[in-house]
Structure formats: structure tokens, C-alpha cells
Protein backbone atom coordinates (compact mmCIF):
# COMPACT_ATOMS: atom_id res chain seq x y z
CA UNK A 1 94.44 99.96 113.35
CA UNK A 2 95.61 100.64 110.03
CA UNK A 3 96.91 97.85 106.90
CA UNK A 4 97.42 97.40 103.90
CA UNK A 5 96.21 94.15 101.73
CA UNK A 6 98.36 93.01 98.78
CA UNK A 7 98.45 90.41 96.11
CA UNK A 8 95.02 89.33 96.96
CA UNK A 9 92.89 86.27 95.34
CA UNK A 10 89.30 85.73 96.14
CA UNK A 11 88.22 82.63 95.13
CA UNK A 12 84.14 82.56 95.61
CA UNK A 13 82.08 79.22 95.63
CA UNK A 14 78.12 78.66 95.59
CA UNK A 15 76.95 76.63 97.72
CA UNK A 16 73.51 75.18 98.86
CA UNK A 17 72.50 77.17 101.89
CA UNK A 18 72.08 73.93 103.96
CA UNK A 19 75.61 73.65 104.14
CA UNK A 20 76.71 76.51 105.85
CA UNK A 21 74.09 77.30 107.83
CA UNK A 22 74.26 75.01 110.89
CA UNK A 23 78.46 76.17 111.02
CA UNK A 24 77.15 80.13 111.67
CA UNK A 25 76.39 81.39 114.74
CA UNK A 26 73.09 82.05 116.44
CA UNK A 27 72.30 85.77 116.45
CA UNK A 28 73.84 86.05 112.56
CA UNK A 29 71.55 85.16 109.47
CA UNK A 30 73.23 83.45 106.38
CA UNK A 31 73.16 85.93 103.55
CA UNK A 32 72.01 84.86 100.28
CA UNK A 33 72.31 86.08 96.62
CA UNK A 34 69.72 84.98 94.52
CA UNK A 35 69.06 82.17 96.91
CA UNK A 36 72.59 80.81 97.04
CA UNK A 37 75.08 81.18 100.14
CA UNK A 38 78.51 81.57 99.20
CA UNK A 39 82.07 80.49 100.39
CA UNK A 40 85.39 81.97 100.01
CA UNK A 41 89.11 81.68 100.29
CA UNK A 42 91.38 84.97 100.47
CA UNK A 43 94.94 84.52 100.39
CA UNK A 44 97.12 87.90 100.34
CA UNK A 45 99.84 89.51 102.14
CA UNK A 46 99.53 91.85 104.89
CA UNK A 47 101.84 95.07 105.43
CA UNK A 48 102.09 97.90 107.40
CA UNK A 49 99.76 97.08 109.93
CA UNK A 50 99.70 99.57 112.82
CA UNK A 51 98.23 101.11 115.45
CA UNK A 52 96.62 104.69 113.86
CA UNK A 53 99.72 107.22 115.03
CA UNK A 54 102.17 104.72 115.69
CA UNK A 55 105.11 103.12 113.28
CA UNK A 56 105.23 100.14 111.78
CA UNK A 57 108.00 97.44 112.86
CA UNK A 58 108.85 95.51 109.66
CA UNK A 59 109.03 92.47 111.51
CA UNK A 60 105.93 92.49 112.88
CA UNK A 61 103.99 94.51 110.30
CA UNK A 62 104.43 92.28 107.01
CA UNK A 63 102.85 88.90 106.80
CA UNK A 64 101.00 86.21 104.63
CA UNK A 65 97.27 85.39 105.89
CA UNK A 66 94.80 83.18 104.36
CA UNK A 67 91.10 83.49 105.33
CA UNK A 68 87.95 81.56 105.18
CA UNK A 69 84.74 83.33 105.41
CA UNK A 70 81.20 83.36 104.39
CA UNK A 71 78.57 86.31 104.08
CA UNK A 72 75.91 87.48 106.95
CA UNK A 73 74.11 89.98 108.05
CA UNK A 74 72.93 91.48 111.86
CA UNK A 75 70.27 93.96 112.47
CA UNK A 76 70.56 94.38 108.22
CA UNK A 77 73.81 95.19 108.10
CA UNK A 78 75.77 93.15 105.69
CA UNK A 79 79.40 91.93 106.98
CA UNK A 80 81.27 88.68 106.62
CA UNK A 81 81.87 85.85 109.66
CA UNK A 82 85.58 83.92 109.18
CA UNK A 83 85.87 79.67 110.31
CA UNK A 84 89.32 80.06 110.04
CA UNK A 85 92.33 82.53 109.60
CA UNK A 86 95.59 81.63 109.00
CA UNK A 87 98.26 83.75 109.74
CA UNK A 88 102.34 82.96 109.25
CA UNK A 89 102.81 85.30 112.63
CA UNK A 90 102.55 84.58 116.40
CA UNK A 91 101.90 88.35 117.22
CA UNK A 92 98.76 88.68 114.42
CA UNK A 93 97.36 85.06 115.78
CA UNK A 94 97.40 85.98 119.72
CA UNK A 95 96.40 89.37 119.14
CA UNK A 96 92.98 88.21 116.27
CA UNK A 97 92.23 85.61 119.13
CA UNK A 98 92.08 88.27 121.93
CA UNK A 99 90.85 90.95 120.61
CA UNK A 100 88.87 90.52 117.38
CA UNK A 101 87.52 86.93 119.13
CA UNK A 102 88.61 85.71 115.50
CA UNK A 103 89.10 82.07 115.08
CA UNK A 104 93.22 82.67 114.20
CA UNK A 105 95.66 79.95 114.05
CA UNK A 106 99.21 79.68 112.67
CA UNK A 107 101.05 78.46 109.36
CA UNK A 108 103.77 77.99 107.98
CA UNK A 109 103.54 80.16 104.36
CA UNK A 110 105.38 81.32 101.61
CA UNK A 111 104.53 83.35 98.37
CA UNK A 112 106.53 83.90 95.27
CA UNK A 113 105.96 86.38 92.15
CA UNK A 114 107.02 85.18 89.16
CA UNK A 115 108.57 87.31 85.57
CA UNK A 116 105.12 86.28 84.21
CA UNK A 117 102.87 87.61 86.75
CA UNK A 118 101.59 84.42 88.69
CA UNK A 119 102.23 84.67 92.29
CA UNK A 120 102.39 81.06 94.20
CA UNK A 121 100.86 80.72 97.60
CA UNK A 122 101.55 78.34 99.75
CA UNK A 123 99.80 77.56 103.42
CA UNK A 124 99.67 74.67 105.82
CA UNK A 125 98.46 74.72 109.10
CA UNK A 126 101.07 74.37 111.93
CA UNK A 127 98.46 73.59 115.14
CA UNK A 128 97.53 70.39 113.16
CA UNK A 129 96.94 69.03 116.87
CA UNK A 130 94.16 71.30 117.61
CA UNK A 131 92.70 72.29 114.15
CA UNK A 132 93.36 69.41 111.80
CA UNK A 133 95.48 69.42 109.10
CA UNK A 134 94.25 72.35 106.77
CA UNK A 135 96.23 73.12 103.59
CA UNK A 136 96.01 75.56 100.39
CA UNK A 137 98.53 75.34 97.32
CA UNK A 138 97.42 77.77 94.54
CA UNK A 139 99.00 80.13 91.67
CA UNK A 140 96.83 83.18 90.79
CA UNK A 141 97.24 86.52 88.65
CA UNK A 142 95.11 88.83 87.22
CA UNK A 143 93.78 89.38 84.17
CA UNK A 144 92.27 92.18 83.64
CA UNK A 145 92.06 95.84 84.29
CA UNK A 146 91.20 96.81 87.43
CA UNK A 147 87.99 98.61 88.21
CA UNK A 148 85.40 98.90 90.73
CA UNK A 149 82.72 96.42 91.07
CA UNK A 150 79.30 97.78 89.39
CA UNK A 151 76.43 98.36 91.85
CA UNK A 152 73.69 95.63 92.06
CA UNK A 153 76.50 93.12 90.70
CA UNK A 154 77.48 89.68 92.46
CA UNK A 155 81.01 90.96 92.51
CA UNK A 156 79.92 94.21 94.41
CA UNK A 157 77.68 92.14 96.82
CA UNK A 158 81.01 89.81 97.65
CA UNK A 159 82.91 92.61 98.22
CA UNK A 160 81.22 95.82 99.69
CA UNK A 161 81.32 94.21 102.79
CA UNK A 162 82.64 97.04 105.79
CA UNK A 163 82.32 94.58 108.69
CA UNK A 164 83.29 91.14 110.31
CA UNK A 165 81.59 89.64 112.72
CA UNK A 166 82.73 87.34 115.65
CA UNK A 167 81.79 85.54 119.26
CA UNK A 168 83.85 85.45 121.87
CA UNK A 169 84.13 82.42 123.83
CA UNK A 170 81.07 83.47 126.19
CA UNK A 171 79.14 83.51 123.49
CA UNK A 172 79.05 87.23 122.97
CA UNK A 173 78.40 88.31 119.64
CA UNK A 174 80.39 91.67 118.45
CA UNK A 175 80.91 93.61 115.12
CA UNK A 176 84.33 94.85 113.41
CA UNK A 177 83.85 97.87 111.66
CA UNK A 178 86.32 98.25 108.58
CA UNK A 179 86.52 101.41 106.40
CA UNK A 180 88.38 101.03 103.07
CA UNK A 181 87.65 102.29 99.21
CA UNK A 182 85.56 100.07 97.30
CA UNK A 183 88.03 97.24 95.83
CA UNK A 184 89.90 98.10 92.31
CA UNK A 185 89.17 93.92 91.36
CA UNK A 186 90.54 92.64 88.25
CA UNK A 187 89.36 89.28 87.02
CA UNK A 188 91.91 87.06 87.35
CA UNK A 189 93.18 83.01 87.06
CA UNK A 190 93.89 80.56 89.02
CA UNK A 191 94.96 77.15 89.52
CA UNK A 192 94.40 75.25 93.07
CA UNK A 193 95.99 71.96 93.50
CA UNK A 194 95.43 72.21 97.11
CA UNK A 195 92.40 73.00 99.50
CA UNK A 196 91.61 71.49 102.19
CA UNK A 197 91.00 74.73 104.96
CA UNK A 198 87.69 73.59 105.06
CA UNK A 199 88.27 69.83 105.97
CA UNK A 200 88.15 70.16 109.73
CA UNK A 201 84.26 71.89 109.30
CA UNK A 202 83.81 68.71 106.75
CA UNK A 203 83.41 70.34 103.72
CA UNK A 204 85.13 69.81 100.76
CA UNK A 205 85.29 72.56 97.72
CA UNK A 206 86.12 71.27 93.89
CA UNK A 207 89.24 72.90 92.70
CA UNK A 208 87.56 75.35 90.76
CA UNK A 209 85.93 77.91 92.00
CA UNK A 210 82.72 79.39 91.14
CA UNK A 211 84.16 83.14 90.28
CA UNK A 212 87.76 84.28 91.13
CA UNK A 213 88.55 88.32 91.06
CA UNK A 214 92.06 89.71 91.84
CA UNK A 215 93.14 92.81 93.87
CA UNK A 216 96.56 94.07 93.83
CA UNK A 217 96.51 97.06 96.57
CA UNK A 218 94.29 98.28 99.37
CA UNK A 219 94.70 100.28 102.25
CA UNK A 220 92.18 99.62 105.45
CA UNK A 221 91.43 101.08 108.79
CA UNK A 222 89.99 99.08 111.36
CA UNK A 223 88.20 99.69 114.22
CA UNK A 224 87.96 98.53 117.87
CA UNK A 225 85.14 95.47 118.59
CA UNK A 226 81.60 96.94 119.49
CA UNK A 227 79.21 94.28 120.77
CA UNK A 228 76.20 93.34 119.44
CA UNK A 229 74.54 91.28 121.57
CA UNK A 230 75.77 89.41 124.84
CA UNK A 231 75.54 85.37 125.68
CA UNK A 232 71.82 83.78 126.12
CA UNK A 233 71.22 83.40 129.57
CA UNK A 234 71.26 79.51 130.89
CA UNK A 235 68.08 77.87 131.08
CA UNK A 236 66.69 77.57 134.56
């Protein structure tokens, strides 16, 4: 599958490992940097996604999502695992729940560019029912030139990240390989008045995040689900 990310935020918090670690999966370790785990929310837009060969249908192939995620690694290899995705499509949610075994669910969104540059992003979670309520208001731009993140840098360890992981509901674990060019990140600012995605896990994030970086373009290819491991036999 092939896509394109635009407009893109991530807003990065620290956060005491003991946190996050009893919300990740068995079979994936919590990844530190200089002993703290880290949280973050990535608003964008998504366009042209595709099957590889195939054209896109403008209706179906341009769409705000809003992600969640935190940073892992299997066997030593590095990749992020998502609590939540929201997506303002019915297609992208049935298809990320089937077939990625991502934890999708759908919103109603909106996002507007102003004359000055700030771009204002708006999410709230329709399945309040099943999920909780889970909301993001935010206005973001960049700031700076954009340039790749230096090797042995926080920003490059948030960011060189070429797989997902999930579990299906059998408790399978499997890995998403993604293939892209390192990110062109500007620094950027940004005002939330708004966040509470990670309410329903029982978290809640100050307004301000730890580090915020900016991306305005990127094209990705994605590949199918391998699996990593299967479910843990019951005990006898």
C-alpha cells in the first residue's frame, strides 16, 4: 500500500516508564531514551492511499487521522505500538481493524490552513459508546527549515522508526513494515486546548508537550502484516 502524510504535528511527551508499561503488550519491550519512555500524538492528513498499481479514488484516498503511539522494540528492532487511531473514514477504520489488527475507531474531524501558516485540527471521537469520549483541539505550524533529524539525536530516535507493531484479537503479535525517507522535520509551535485521546487508558498529558517537530510532506509504502509470534498457549 502506498500514502502520502501531510500537514503533520508530532507532539512528544516524557513520561515515567511506569506509566506506560502495564498498557503494552506482552511479547513487546517499552523503549527508552535515556531512561525515559515517551508518548505521542500525530495529527495529519492522509492522501493518496492505494494499493501499489492501482488508482486512487479521491473519496476514499484523502482523510484526516490522529494517532496515539508509544515506542518499542521486538527481537531489537525498533518500531512504534498505537492505543488508539482515529480516522474521519469508515473504509480506513474497518480496513486498520482487519488487517493491520490496529486499534482504529472513527471521528468526526476537520482541519483548516490559515494566510499565516497555522493549520487548526480538530478531532472527537464518534464511538463514544465503546471508546469513551476522546478529544484533540490544537493549532500547529512550523517554524523552521526543514531538515533531517541528526543521527544519535532524540528527534532521530522518535522518528526513524520503519515499523508498527500490533495483536490481533487472539493474541497474536505481528509487525508492519513501513519504508519511507527519513522525515524532512521542521521545529514547529503549537497550542493544544484540547487532549483528552488518552483519557479512556487514564492518563492525562499537560497541554504542553515535551518537544513538538513539524513535517509538511512524506510519501510511504507499506507492507502486508508478518507475524511475530502467535498467542500463549492456555494453561493446563
Amino acid at each position: 500500500m502506498v500514502q502520502v502524510w501531510e500537514d503533520l504535528l508530532f507532539a512528544h511527551w516524557a513520561l515515567d516508564p511506569a506509566v506506560l508499561r502495564p498498557l503494552v503488550p506482552a511479547g513487546l519491550t517499552l523503549d527508552l531514551y535515556e531512561g525515559r519512555a515517551w508518548l505521542s500524538v500525530v495529527p495529519f492528513r492522509m492522501d493518496g492511499v492505494r494499493l501499489r498499481g492501482t488508482p486512487s479514488l479521491p473519496r476514499l484516498s484523502r482523510f484526516l487521522e490522529i494517532n496515539v503511539r508509544t515506542y518499542v522494540t521486538v527481537e531489537e528492532r525498533p518500531g512504534v505500538f498505537f492505543f488508539s487511531l482515529d480516522a474521519a473514514s469508515h473504509p480506513a477504520v474497518r480496513f486498520g481493524r482487519r488487517w493491520l489488527c490496529l486499534p482504529y475507531v472513527l471521528a468526526t474531524m476537520a482541519a483548516t490552513v490559515a494566510g499565516d501558516g497555522w493549520i487548526d485540527y480538530r478531532s472527537l471521537r464518534s464511538d463514544r459508546a465503546a471508546t469513551g469520549r476522546a478529544e484533540f483541539t490544537a493549532r500547529y505550524r512550523p517554524s523552521g527549515p526543514a531538515l533531517p533529524a541528526a543521527a544519535g539525536t532524540l528527534e532521530r530516535w522518535l522518528t526513524a522508526r520503519y515499523c508498527f507493531y500490533s495483536v490481533d484479537r487472539h493474541g497474536g503479535l505481528h509487525r508492519g513494515e513501513i519504508d519511507h525517507r527519513p522525515w524532512p522535520l521542521q521545529t514547529a509551535e503549537a497550542e493544544i486546548q484540547v487532549n483528552t485521546l488518552l483519557a479512556p487508558l487514564g492518563i492525562g498529558l499537560p497541554n504542553r508537550p515535551t518537544l513538538v517537530q513539524f513535517a509538511r510532506r512524506l510519501p510511504i509504502t507499506a507492507w502486508p502484516l508478518q507475524r511475530v509470534s502467535s498467542p500463549a498457549p492456555d494453561p493446563q
